[in-house]
N, C-alpha and C. Protein backbone atom coordinates (compact mmCIF):
# COMPACT_ATOMS: atom_id res chain seq x y z
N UNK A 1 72.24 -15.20 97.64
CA UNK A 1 71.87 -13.85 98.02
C UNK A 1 72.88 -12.88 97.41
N UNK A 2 72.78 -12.04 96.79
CA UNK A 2 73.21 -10.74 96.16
C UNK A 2 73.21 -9.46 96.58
N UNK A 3 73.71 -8.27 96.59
CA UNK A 3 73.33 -7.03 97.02
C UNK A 3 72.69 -5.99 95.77
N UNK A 4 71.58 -5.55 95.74
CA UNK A 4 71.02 -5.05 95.20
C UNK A 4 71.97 -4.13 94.95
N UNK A 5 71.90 -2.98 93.73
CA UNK A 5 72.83 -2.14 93.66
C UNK A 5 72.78 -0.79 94.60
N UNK A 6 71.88 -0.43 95.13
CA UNK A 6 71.74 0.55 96.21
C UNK A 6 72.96 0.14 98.01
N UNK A 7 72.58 -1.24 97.78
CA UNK A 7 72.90 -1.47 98.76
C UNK A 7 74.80 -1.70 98.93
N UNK A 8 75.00 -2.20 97.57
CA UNK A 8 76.17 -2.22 97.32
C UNK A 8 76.82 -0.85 97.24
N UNK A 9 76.38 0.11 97.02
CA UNK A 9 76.85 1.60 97.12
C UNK A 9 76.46 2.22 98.38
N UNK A 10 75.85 2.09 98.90
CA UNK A 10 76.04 2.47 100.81
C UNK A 10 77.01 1.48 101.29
N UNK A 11 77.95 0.31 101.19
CA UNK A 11 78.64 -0.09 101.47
C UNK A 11 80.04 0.08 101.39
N UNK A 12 79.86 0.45 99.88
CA UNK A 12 80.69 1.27 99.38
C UNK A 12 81.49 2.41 100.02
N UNK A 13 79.98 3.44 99.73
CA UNK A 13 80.35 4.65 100.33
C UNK A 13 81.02 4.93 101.65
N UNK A 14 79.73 4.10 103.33
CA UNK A 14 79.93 4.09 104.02
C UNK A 14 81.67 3.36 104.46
N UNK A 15 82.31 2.20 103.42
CA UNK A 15 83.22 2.13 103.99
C UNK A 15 84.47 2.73 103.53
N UNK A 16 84.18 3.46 102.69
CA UNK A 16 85.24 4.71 101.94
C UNK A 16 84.95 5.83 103.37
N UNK A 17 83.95 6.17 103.99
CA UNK A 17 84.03 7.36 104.70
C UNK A 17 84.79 6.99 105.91
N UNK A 18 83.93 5.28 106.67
CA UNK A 18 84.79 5.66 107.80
C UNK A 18 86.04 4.73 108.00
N UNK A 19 86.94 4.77 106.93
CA UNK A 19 88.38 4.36 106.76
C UNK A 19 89.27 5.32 106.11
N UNK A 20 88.59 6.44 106.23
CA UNK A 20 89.57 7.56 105.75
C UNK A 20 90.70 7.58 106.73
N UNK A 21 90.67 7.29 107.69
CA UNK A 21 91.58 7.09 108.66
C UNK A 21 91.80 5.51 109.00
N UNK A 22 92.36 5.10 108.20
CA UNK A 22 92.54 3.19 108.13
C UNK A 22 93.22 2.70 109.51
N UNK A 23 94.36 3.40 110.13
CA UNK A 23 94.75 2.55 111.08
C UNK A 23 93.30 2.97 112.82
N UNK A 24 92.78 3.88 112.41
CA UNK A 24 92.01 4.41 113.46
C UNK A 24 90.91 3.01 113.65
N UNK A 25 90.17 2.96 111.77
CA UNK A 25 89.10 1.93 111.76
C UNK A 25 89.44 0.49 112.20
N UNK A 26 90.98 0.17 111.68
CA UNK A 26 91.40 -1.05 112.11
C UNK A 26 91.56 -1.35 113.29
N UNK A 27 92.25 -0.14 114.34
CA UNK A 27 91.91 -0.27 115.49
C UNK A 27 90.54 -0.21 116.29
N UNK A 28 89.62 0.49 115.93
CA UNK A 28 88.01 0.21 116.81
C UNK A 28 87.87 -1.29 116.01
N UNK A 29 87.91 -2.07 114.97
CA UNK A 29 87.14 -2.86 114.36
C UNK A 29 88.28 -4.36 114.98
N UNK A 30 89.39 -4.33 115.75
CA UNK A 30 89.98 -5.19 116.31
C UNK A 30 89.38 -5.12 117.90
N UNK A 31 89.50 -3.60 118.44
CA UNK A 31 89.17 -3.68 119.97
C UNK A 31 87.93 -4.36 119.89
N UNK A 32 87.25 -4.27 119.43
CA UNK A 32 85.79 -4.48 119.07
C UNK A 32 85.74 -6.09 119.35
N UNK A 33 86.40 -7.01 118.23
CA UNK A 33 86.70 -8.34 117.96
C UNK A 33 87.60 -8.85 119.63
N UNK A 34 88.52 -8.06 120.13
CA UNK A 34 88.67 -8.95 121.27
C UNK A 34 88.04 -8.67 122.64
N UNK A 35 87.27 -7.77 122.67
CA UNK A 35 86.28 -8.06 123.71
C UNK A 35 85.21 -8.70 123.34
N UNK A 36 84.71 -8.88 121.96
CA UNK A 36 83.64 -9.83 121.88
C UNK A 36 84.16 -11.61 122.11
N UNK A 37 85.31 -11.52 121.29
CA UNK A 37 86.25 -13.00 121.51
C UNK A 37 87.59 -12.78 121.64
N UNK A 38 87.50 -12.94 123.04
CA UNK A 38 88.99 -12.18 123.89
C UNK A 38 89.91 -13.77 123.09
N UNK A 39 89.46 -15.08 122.80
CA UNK A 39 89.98 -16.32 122.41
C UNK A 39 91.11 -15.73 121.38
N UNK A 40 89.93 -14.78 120.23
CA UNK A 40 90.76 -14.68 118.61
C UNK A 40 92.11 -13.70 118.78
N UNK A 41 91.98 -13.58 119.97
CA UNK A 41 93.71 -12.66 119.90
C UNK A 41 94.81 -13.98 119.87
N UNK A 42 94.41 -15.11 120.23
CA UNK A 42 95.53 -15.92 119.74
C UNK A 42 95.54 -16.48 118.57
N UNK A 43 94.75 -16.07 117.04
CA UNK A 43 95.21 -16.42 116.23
C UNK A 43 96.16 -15.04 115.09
N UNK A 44 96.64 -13.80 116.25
CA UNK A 44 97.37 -12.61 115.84
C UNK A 44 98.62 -13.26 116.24
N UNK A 45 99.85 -13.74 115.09
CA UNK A 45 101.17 -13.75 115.39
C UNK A 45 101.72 -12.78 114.65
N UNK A 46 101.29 -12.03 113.84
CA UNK A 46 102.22 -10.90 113.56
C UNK A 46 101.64 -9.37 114.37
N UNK A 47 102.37 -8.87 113.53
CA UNK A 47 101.78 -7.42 114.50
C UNK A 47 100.44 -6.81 114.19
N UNK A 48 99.74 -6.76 115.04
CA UNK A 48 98.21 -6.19 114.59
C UNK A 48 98.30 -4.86 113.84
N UNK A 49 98.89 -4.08 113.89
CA UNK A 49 98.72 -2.45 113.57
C UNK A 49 99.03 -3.04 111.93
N UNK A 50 100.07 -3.38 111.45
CA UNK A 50 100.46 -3.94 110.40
C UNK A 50 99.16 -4.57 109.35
N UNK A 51 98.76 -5.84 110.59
CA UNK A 51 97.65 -6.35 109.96
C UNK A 51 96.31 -6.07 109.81
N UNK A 52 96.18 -4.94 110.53
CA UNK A 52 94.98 -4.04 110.53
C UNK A 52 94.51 -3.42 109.60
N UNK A 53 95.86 -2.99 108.90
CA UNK A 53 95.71 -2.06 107.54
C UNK A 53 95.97 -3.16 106.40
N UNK A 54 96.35 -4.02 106.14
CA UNK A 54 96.21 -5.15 105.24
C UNK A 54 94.83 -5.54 105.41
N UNK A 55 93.92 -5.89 106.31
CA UNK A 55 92.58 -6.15 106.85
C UNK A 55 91.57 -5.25 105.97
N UNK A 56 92.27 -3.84 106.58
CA UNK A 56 91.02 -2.63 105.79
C UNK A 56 91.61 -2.41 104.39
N UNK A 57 92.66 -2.85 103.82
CA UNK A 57 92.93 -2.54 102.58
C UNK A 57 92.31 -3.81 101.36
N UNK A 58 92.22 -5.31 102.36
CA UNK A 58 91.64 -6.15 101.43
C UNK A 58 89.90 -6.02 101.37
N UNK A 59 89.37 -5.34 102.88
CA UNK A 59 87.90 -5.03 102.72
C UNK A 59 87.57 -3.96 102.17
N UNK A 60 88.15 -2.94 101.77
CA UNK A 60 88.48 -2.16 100.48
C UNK A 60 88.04 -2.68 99.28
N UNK A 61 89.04 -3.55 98.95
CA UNK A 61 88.70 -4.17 97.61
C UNK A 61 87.80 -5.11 97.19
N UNK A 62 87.36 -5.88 98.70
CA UNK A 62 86.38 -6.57 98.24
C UNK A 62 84.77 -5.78 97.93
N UNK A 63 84.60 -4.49 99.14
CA UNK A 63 84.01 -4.16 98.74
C UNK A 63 83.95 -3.36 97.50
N UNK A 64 84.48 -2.65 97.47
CA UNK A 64 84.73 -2.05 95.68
C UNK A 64 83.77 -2.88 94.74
N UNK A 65 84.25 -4.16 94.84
CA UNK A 65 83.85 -5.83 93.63
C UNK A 65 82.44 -6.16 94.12
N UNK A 66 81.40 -5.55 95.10
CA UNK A 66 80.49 -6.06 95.31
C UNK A 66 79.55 -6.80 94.68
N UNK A 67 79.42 -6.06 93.65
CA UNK A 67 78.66 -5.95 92.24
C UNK A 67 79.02 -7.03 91.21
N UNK A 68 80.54 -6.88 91.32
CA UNK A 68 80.91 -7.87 90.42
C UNK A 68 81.12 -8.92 90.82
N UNK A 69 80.57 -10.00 91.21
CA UNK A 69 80.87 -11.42 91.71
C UNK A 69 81.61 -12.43 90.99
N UNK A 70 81.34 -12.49 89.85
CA UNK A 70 82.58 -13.28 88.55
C UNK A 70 83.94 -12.96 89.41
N UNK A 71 83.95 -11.57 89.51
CA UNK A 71 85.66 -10.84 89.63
C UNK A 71 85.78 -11.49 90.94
N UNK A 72 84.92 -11.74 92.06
CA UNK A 72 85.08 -11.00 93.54
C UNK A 72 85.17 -12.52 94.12
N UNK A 73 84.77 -13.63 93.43
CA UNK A 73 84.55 -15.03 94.29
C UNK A 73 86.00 -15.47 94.08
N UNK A 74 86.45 -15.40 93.21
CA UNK A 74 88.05 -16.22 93.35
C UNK A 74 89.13 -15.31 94.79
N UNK A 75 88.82 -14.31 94.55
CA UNK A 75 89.34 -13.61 95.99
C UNK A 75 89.00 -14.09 96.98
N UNK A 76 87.70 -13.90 97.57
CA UNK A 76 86.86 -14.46 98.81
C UNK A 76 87.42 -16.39 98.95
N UNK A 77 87.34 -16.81 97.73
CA UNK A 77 87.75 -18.64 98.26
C UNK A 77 89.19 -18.40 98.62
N UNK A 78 90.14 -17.30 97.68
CA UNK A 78 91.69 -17.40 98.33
C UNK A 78 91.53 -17.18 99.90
N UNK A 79 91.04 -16.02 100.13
CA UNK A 79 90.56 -15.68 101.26
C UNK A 79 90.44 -16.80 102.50
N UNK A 80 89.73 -17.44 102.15
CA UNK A 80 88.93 -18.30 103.04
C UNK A 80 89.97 -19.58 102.81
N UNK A 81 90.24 -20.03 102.31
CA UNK A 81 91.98 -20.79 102.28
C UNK A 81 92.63 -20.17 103.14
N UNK A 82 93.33 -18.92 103.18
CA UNK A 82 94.40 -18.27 104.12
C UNK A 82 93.67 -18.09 105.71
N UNK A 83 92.75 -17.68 105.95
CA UNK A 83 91.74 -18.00 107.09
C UNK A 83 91.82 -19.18 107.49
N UNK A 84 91.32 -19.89 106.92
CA UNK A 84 91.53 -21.35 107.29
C UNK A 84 93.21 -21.99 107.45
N UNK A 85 93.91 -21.48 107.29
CA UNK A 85 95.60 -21.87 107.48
C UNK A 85 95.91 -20.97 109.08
N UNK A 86 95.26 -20.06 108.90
CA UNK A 86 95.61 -19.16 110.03
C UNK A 86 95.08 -19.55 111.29
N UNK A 87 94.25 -20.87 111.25
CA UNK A 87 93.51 -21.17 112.69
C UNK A 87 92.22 -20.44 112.52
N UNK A 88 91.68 -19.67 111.77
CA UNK A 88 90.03 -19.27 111.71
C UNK A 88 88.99 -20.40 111.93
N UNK A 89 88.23 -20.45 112.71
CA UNK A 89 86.99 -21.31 112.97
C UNK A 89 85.82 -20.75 112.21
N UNK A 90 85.01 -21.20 111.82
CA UNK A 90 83.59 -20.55 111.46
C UNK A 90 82.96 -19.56 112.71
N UNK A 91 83.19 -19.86 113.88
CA UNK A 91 82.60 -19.02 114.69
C UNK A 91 83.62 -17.36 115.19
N UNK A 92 84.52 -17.46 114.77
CA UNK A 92 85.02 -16.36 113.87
C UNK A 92 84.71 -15.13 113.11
N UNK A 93 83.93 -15.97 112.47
CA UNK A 93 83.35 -15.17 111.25
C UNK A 93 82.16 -14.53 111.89
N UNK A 94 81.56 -14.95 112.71
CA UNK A 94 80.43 -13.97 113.53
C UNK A 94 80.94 -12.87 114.21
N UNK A 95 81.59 -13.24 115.18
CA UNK A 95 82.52 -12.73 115.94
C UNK A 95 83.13 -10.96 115.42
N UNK A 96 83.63 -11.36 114.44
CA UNK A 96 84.57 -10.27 113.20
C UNK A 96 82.96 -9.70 112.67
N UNK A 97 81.96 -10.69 112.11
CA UNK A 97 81.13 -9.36 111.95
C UNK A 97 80.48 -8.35 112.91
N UNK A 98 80.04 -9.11 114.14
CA UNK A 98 79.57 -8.06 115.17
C UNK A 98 80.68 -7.15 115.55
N UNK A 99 82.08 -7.11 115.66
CA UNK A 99 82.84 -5.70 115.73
C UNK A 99 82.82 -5.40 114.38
N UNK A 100 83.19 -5.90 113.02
CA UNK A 100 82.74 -4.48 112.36
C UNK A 100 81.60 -3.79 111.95
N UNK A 101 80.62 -4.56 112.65
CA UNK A 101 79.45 -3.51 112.22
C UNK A 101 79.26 -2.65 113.73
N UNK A 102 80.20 -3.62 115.18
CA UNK A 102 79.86 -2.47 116.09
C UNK A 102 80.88 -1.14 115.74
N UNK A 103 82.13 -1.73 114.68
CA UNK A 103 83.11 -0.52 114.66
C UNK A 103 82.24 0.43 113.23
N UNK A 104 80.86 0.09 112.87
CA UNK A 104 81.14 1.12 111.93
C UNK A 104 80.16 2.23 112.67
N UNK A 105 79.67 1.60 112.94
CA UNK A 105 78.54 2.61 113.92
C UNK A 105 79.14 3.21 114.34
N UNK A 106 80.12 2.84 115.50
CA UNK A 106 80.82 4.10 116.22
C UNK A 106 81.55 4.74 115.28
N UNK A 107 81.90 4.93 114.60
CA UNK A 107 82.96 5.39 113.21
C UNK A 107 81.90 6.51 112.96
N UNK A 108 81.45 5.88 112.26
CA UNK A 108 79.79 6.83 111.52
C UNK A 108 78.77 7.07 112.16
N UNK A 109 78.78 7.12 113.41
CA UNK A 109 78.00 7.46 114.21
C UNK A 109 76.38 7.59 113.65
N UNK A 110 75.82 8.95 113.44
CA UNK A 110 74.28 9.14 112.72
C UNK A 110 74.14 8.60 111.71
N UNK A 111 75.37 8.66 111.16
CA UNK A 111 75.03 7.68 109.36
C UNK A 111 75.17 6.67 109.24
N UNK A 112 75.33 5.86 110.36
CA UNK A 112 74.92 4.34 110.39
C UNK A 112 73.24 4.37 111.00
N UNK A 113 72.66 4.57 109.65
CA UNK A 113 71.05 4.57 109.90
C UNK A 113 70.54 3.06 110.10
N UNK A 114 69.47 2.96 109.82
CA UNK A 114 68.58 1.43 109.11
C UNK A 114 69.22 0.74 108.12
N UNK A 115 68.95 1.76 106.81
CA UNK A 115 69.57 0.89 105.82
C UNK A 115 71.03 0.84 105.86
N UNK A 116 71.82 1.66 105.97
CA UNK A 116 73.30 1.44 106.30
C UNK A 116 73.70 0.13 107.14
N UNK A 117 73.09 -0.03 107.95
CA UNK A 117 73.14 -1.35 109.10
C UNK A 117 72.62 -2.77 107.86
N UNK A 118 71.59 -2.69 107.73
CA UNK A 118 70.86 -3.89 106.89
C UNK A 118 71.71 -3.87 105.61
N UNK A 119 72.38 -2.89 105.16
CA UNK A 119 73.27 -3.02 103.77
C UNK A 119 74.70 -3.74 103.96
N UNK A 120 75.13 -3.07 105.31
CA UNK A 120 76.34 -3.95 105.94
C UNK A 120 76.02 -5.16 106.70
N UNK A 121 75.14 -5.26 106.87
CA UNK A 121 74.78 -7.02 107.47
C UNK A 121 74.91 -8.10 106.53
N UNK A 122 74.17 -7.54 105.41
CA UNK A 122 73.32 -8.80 104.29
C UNK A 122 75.23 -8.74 103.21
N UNK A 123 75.61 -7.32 103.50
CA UNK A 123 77.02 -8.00 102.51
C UNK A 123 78.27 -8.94 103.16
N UNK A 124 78.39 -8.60 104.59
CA UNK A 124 78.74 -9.46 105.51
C UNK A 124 78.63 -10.64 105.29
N UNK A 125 77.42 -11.30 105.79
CA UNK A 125 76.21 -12.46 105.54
C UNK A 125 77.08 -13.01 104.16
N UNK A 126 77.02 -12.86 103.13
CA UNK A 126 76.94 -12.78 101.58
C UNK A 126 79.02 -13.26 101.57
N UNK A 127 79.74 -12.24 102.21
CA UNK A 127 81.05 -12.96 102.35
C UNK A 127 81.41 -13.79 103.31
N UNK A 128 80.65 -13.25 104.44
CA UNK A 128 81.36 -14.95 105.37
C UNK A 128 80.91 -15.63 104.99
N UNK A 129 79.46 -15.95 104.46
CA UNK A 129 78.77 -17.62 104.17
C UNK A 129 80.02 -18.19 102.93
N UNK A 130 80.09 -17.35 102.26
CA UNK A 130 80.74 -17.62 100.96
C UNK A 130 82.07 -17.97 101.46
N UNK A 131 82.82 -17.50 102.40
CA UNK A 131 84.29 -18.18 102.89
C UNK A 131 84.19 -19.13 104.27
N UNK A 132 83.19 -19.34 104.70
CA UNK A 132 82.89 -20.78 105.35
C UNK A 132 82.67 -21.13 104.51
N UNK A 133 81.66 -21.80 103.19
CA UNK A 133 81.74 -22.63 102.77
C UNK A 133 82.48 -22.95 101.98
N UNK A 134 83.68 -21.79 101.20
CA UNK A 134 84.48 -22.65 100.44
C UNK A 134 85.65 -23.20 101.58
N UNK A 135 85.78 -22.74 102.48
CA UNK A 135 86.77 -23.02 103.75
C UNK A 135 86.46 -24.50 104.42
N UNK A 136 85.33 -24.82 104.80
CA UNK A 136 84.50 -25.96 104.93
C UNK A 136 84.10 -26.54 105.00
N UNK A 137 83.17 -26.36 103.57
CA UNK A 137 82.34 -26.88 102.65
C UNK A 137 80.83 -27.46 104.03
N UNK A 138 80.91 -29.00 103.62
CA UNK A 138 80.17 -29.64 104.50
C UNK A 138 80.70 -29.71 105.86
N UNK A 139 81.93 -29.17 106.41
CA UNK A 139 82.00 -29.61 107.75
C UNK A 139 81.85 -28.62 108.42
N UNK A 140 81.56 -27.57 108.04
CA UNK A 140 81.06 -26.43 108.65
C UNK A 140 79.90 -26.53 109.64
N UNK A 141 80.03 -26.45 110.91
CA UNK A 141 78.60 -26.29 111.38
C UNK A 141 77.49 -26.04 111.29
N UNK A 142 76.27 -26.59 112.07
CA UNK A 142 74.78 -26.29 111.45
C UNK A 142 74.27 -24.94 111.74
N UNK A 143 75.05 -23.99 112.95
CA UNK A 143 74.06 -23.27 113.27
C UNK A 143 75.17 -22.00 112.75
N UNK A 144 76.38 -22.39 111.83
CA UNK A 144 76.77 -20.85 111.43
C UNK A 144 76.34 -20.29 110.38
């Protein structure tokens, strides 16, 4: 699965607008993650505020590379290596997407329309599958 190029530029856009304020987004897009999985606060040993903005500065760049996948997959497998060292589970990766798509909504409030939502789902979709399975591979569960 791929992102069409429309869709890759509302992703874009939308996450250039609501990280203009990076430690604000990092904070709704963490509160978010430990009330959905109050568990994943024990895989934070350094300081969250710190790692918040390392967080929105590498989803920055990945999104930027949407388009370019040649460039963007050797990142995403490093990725998913360091995840996987850090105690990340596959069920994780759900987890982290339902707060940031509940943190972009609240961020962007009206301009998290239809397609804004379905553009940030399917690129989501498109990087976690891709860092569970290089993280993995086959032992990844059936129903993530």
């Amino acid at each position: 699965m791929r992102l069409n190029e429309e869709e890759a530029e509302i992703v874009r856009y939308t996450f250039r607008r609501a990280t203009a304020d990076q430690a604000r987004a990092a904070e709704c897009v963490y509160q978010k993650l430990f009330e959905i999985a109050p568990s994943a606060r024990d895989l934070f040993v350094t300081d969250p505020e710190r790692l918040g903005m390392k967080v929105m500065s590498t989803l920055g760049a990945v999104t930027a590379q949407l388009q370019n996948w040649d460039m963007l997959a050797p990142t995403v497998e490093d990725m998913a290596r360091r995840h996987l060292a850090y105690g990340v589970r596959p069920e994780h990766y759900a987890a982290f997407g339902q707060a940031l798509q509940e943190a972009m909504a609240e961020i962007l409030d009206e301009a998290y329309d239809g397609p804004t939502q379905r553009a940030w789902e399917r690129a989501y979709a498109l990087i976690s599958d891709y860092m569970i399975d290089a993280a993995y591979g086959s032992e990844a569960p059936a129903e993530v």
